[in-house]
PDB file of N, CA and C in Angstrom:
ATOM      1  N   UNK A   1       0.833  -1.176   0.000  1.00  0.00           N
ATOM      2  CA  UNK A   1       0.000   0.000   0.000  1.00  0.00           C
ATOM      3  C   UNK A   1       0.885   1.249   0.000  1.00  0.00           C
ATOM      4  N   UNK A   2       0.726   2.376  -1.135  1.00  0.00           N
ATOM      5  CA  UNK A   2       1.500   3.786  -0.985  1.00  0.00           C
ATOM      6  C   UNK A   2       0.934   4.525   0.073  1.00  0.00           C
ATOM      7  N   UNK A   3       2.199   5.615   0.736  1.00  0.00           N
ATOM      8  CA  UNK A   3       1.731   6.025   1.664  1.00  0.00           C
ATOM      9  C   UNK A   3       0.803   7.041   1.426  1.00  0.00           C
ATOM     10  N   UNK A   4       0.525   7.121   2.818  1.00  0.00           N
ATOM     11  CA  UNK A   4      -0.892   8.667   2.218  1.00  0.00           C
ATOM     12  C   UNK A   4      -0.484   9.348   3.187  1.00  0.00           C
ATOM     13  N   UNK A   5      -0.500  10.966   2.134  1.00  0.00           N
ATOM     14  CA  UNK A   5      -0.185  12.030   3.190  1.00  0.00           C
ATOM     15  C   UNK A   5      -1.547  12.488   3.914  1.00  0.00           C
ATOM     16  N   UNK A   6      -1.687  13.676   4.706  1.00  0.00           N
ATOM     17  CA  UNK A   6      -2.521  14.445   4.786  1.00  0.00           C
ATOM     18  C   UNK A   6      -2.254  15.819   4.858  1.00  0.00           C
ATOM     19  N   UNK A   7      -3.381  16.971   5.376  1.00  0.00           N
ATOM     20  CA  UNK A   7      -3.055  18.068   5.368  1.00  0.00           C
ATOM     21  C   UNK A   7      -3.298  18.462   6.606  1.00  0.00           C
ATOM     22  N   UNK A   8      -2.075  19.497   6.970  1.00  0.00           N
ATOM     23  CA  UNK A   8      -2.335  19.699   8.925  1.00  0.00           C
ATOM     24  C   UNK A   8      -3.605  21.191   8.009  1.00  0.00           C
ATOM     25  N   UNK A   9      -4.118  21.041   9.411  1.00  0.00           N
ATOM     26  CA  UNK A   9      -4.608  22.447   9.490  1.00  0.00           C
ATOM     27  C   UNK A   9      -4.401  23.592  10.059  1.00  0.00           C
ATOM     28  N   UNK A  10      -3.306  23.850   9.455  1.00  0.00           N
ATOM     29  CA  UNK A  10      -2.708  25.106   9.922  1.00  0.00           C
ATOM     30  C   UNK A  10      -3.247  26.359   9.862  1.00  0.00           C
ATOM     31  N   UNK A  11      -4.114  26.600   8.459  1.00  0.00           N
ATOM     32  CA  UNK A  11      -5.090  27.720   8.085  1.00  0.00           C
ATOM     33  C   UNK A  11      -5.871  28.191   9.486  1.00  0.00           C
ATOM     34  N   UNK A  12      -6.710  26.967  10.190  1.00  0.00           N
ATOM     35  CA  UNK A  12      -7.302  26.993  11.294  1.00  0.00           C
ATOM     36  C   UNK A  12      -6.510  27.354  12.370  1.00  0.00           C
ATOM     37  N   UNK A  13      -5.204  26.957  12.966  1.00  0.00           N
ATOM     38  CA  UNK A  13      -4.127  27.111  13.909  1.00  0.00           C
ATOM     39  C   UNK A  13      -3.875  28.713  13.817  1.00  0.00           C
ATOM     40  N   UNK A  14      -4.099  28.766  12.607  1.00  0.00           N
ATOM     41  CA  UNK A  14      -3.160  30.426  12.878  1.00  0.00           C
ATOM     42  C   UNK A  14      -4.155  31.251  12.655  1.00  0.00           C
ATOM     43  N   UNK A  15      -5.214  31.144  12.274  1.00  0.00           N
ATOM     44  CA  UNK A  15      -5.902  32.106  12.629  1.00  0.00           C
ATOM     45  C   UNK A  15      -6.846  31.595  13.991  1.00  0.00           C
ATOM     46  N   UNK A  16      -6.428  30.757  15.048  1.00  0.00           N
ATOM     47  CA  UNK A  16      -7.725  29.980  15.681  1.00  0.00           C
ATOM     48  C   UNK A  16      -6.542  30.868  17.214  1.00  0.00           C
ATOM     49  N   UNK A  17      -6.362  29.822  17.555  1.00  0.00           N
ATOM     50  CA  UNK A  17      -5.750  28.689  18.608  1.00  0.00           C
ATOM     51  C   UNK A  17      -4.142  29.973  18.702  1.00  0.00           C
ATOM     52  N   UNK A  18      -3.816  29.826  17.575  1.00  0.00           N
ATOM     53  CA  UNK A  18      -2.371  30.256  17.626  1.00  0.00           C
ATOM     54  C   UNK A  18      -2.044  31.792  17.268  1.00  0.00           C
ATOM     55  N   UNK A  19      -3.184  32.320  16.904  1.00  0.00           N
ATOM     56  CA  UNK A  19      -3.102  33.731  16.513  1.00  0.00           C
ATOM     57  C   UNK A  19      -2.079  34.898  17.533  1.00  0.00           C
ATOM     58  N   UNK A  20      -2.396  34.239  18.507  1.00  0.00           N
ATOM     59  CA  UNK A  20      -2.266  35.389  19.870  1.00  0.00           C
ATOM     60  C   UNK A  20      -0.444  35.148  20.095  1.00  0.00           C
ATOM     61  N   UNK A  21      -0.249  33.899  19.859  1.00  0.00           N
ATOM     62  CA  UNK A  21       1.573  33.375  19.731  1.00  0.00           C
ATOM     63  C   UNK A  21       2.214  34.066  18.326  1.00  0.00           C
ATOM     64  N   UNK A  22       1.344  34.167  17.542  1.00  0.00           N
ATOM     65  CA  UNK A  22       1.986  34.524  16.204  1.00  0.00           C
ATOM     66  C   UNK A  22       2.002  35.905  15.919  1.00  0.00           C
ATOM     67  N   UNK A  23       0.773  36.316  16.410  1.00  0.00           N
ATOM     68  CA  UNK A  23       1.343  37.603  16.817  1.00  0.00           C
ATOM     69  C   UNK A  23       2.524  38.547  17.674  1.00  0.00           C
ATOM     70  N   UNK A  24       2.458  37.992  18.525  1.00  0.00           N
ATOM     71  CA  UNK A  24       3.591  38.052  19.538  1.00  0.00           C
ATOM     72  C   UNK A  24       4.643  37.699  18.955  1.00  0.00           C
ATOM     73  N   UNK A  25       5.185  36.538  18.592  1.00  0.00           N
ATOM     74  CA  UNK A  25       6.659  36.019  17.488  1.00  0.00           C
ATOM     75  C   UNK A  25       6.823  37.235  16.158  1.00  0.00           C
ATOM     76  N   UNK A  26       5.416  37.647  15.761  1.00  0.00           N
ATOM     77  CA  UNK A  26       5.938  38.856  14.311  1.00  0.00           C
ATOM     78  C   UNK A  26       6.073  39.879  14.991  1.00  0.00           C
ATOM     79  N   UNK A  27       6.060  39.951  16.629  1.00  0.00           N
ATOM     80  CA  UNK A  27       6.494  41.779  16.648  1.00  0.00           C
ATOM     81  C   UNK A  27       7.335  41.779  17.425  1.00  0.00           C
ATOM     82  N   UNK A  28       8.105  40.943  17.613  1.00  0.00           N
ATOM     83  CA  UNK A  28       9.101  41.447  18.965  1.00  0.00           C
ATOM     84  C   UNK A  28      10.178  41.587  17.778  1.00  0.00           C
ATOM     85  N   UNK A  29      11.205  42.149  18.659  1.00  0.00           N
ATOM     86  CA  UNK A  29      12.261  43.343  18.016  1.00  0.00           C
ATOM     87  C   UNK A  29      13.310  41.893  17.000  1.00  0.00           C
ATOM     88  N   UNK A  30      13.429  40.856  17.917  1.00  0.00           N
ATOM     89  CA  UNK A  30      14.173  39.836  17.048  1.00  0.00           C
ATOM     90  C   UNK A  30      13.770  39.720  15.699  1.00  0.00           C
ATOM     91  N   UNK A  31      12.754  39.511  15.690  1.00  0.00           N
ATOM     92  CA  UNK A  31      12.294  39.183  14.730  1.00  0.00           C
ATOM     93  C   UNK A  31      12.133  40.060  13.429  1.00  0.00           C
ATOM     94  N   UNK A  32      11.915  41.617  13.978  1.00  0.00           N
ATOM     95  CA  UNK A  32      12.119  42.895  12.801  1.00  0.00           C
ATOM     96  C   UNK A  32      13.459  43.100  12.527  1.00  0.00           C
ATOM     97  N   UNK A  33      14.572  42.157  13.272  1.00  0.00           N
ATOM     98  CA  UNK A  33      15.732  42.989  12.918  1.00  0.00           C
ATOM     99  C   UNK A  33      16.245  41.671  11.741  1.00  0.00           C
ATOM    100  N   UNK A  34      15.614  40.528  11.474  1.00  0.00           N
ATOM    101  CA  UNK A  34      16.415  40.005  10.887  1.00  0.00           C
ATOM    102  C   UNK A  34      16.218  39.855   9.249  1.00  0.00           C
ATOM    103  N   UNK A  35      17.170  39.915   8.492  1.00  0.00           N
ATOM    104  CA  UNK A  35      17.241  40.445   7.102  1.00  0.00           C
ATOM    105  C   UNK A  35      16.511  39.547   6.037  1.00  0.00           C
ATOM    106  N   UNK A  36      15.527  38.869   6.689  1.00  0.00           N
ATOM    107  CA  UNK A  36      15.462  37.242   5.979  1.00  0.00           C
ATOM    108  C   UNK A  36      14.149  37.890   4.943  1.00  0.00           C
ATOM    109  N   UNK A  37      13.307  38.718   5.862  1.00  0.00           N
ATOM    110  CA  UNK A  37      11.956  38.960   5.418  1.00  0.00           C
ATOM    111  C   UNK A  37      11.791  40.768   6.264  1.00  0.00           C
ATOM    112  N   UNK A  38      10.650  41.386   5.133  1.00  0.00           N
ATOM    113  CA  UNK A  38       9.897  42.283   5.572  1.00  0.00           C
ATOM    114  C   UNK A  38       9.427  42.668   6.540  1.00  0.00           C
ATOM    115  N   UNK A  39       9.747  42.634   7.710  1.00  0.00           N
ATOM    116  CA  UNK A  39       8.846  42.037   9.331  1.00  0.00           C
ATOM    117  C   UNK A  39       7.354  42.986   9.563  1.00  0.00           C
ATOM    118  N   UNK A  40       7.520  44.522   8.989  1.00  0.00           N
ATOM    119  CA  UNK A  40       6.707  44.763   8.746  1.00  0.00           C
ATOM    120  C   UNK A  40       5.372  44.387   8.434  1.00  0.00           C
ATOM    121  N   UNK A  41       5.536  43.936   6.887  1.00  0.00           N
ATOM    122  CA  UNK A  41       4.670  43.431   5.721  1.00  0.00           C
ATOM    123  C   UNK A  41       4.519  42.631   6.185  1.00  0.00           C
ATOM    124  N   UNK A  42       4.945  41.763   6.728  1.00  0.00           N
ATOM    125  CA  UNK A  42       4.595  39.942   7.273  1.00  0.00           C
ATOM    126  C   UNK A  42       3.364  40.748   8.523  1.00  0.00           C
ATOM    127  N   UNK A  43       4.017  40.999   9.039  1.00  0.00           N
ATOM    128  CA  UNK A  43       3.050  41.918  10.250  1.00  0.00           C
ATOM    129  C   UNK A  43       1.832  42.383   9.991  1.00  0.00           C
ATOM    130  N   UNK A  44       2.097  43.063   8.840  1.00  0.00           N
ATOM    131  CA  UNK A  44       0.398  43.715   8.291  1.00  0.00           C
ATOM    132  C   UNK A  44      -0.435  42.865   7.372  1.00  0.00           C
ATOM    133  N   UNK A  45       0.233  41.841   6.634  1.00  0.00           N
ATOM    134  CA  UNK A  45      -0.185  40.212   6.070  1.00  0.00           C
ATOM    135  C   UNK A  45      -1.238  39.894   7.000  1.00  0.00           C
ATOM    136  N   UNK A  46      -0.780  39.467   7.991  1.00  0.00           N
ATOM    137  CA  UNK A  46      -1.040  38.313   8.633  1.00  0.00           C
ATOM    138  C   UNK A  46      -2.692  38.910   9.580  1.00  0.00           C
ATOM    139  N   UNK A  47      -1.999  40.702  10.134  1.00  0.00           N
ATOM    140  CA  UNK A  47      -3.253  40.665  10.461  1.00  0.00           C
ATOM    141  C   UNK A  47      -4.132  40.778   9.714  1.00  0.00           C
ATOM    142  N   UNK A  48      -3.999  41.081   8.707  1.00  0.00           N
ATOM    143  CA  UNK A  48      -5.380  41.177   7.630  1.00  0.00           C
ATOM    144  C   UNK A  48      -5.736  39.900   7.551  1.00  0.00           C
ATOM    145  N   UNK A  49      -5.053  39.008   7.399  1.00  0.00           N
ATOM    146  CA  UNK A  49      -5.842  37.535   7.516  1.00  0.00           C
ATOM    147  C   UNK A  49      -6.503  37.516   8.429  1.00  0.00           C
ATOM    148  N   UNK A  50      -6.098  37.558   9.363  1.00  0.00           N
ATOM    149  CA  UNK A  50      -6.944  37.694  11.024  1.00  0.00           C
ATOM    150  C   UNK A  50      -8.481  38.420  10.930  1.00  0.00           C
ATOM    151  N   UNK A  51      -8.075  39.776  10.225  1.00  0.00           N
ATOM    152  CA  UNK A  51      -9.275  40.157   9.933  1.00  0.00           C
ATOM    153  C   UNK A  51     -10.300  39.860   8.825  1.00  0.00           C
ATOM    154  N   UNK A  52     -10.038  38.696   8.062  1.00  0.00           N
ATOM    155  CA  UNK A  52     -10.598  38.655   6.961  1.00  0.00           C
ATOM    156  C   UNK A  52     -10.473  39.150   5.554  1.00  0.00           C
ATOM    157  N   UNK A  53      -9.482  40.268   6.058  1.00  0.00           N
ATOM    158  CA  UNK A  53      -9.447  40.831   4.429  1.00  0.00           C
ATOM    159  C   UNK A  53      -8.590  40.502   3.379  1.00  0.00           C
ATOM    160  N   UNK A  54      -7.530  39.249   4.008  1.00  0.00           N
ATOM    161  CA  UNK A  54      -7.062  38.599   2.469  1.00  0.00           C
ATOM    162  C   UNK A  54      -7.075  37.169   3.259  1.00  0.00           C
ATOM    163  N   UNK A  55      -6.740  36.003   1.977  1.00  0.00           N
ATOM    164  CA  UNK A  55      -6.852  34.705   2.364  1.00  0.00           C
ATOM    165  C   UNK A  55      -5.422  34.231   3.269  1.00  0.00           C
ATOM    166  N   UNK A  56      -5.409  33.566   3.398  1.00  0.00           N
ATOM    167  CA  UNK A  56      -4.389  32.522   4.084  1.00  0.00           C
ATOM    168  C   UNK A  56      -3.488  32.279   3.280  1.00  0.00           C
ATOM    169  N   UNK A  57      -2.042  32.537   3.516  1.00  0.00           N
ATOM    170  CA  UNK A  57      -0.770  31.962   3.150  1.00  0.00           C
ATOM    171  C   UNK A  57       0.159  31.425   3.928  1.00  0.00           C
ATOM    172  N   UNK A  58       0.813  29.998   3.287  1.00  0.00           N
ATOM    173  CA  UNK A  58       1.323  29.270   4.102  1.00  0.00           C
ATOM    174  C   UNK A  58       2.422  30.186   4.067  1.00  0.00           C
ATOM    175  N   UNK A  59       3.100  31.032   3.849  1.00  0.00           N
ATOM    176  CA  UNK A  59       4.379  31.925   4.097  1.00  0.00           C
ATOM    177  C   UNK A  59       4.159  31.907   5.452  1.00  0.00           C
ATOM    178  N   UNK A  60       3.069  32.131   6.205  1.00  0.00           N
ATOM    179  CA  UNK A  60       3.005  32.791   7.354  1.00  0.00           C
ATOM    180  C   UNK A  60       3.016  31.555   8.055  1.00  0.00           C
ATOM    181  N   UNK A  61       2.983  30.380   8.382  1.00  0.00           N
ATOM    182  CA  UNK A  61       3.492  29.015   8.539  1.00  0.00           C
ATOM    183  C   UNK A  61       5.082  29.036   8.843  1.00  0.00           C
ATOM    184  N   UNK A  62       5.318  28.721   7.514  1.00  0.00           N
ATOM    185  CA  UNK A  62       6.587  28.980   7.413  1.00  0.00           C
ATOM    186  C   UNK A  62       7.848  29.985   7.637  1.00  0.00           C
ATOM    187  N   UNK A  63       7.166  31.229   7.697  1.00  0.00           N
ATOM    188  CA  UNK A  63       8.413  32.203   8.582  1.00  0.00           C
ATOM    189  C   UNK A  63       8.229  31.952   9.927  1.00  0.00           C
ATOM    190  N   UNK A  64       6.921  31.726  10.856  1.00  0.00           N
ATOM    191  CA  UNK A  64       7.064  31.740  11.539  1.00  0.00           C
ATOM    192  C   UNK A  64       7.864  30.364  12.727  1.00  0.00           C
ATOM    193  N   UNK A  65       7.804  29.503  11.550  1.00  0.00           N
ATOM    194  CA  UNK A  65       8.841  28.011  11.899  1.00  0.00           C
ATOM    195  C   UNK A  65      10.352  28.304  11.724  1.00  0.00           C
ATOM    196  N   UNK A  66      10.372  29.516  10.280  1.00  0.00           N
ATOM    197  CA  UNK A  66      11.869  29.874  10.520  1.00  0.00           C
ATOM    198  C   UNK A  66      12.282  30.207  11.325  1.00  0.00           C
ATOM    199  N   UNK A  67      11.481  31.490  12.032  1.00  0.00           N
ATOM    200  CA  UNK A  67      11.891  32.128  13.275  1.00  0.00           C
ATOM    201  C   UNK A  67      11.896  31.495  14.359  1.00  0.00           C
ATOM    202  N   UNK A  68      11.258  30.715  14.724  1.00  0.00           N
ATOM    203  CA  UNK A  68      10.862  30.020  16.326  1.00  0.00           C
ATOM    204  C   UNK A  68      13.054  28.977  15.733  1.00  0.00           C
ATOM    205  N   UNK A  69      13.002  28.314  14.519  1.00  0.00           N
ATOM    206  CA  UNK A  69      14.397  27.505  14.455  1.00  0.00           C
ATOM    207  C   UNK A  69      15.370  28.520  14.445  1.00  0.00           C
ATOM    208  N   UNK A  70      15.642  29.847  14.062  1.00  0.00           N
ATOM    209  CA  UNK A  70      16.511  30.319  13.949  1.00  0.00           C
ATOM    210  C   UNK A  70      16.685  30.714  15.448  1.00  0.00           C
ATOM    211  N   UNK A  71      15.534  30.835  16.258  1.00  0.00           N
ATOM    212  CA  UNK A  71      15.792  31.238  17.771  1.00  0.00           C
ATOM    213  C   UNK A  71      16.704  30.076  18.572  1.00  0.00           C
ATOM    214  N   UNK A  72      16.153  29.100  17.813  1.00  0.00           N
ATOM    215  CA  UNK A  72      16.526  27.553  18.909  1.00  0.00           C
ATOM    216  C   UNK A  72      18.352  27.557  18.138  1.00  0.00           C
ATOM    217  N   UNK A  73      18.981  27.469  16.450  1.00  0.00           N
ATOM    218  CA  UNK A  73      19.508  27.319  16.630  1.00  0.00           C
ATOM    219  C   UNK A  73      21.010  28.453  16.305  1.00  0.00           C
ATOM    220  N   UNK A  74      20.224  29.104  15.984  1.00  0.00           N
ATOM    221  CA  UNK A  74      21.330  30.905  15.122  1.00  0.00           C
ATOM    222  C   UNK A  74      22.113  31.276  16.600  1.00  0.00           C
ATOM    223  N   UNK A  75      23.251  30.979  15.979  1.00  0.00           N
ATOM    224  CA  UNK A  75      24.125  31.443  17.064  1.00  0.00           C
ATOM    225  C   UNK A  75      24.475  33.360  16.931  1.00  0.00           C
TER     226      UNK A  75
END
């Protein structure tokens, strides 16, 4: 039998459950100072998702996994 993936629901996580962490991770100062991304724009992204006024992008998934690893391992 091939394996079968699935899909997390992250769409739900980040705007649910996890909003209030992800917010907090896009505004502290670490996180605006590093050259990887816009911290801004990610900032004003994300709450508009929050508010409804654009859809969901997994970018916002994914920087915020960059950042939480670059905390654990960026010397």
């Amino acid at each position: 039998m091939d394996k079968m993936g699935f899909v997390t629901p992250e769409e739900v996580w980040m705007k649910g459950e996890l909003a209030p962490r992800i917010l907090e991770l896009f505004s502290t100062p670490g996180f605006r100072e590093r050259p990887y991304w816009d911290a801004e724009r990610v900032l004003e992204n994300y709450q508009a998702f929050l508010e409804g006024k654009s859809p969901y992008s997994t970018e916002f998934w994914r920087i915020a996994c960059a950042e939480m690893w670059l905390r654990q391992f960026d010397a």
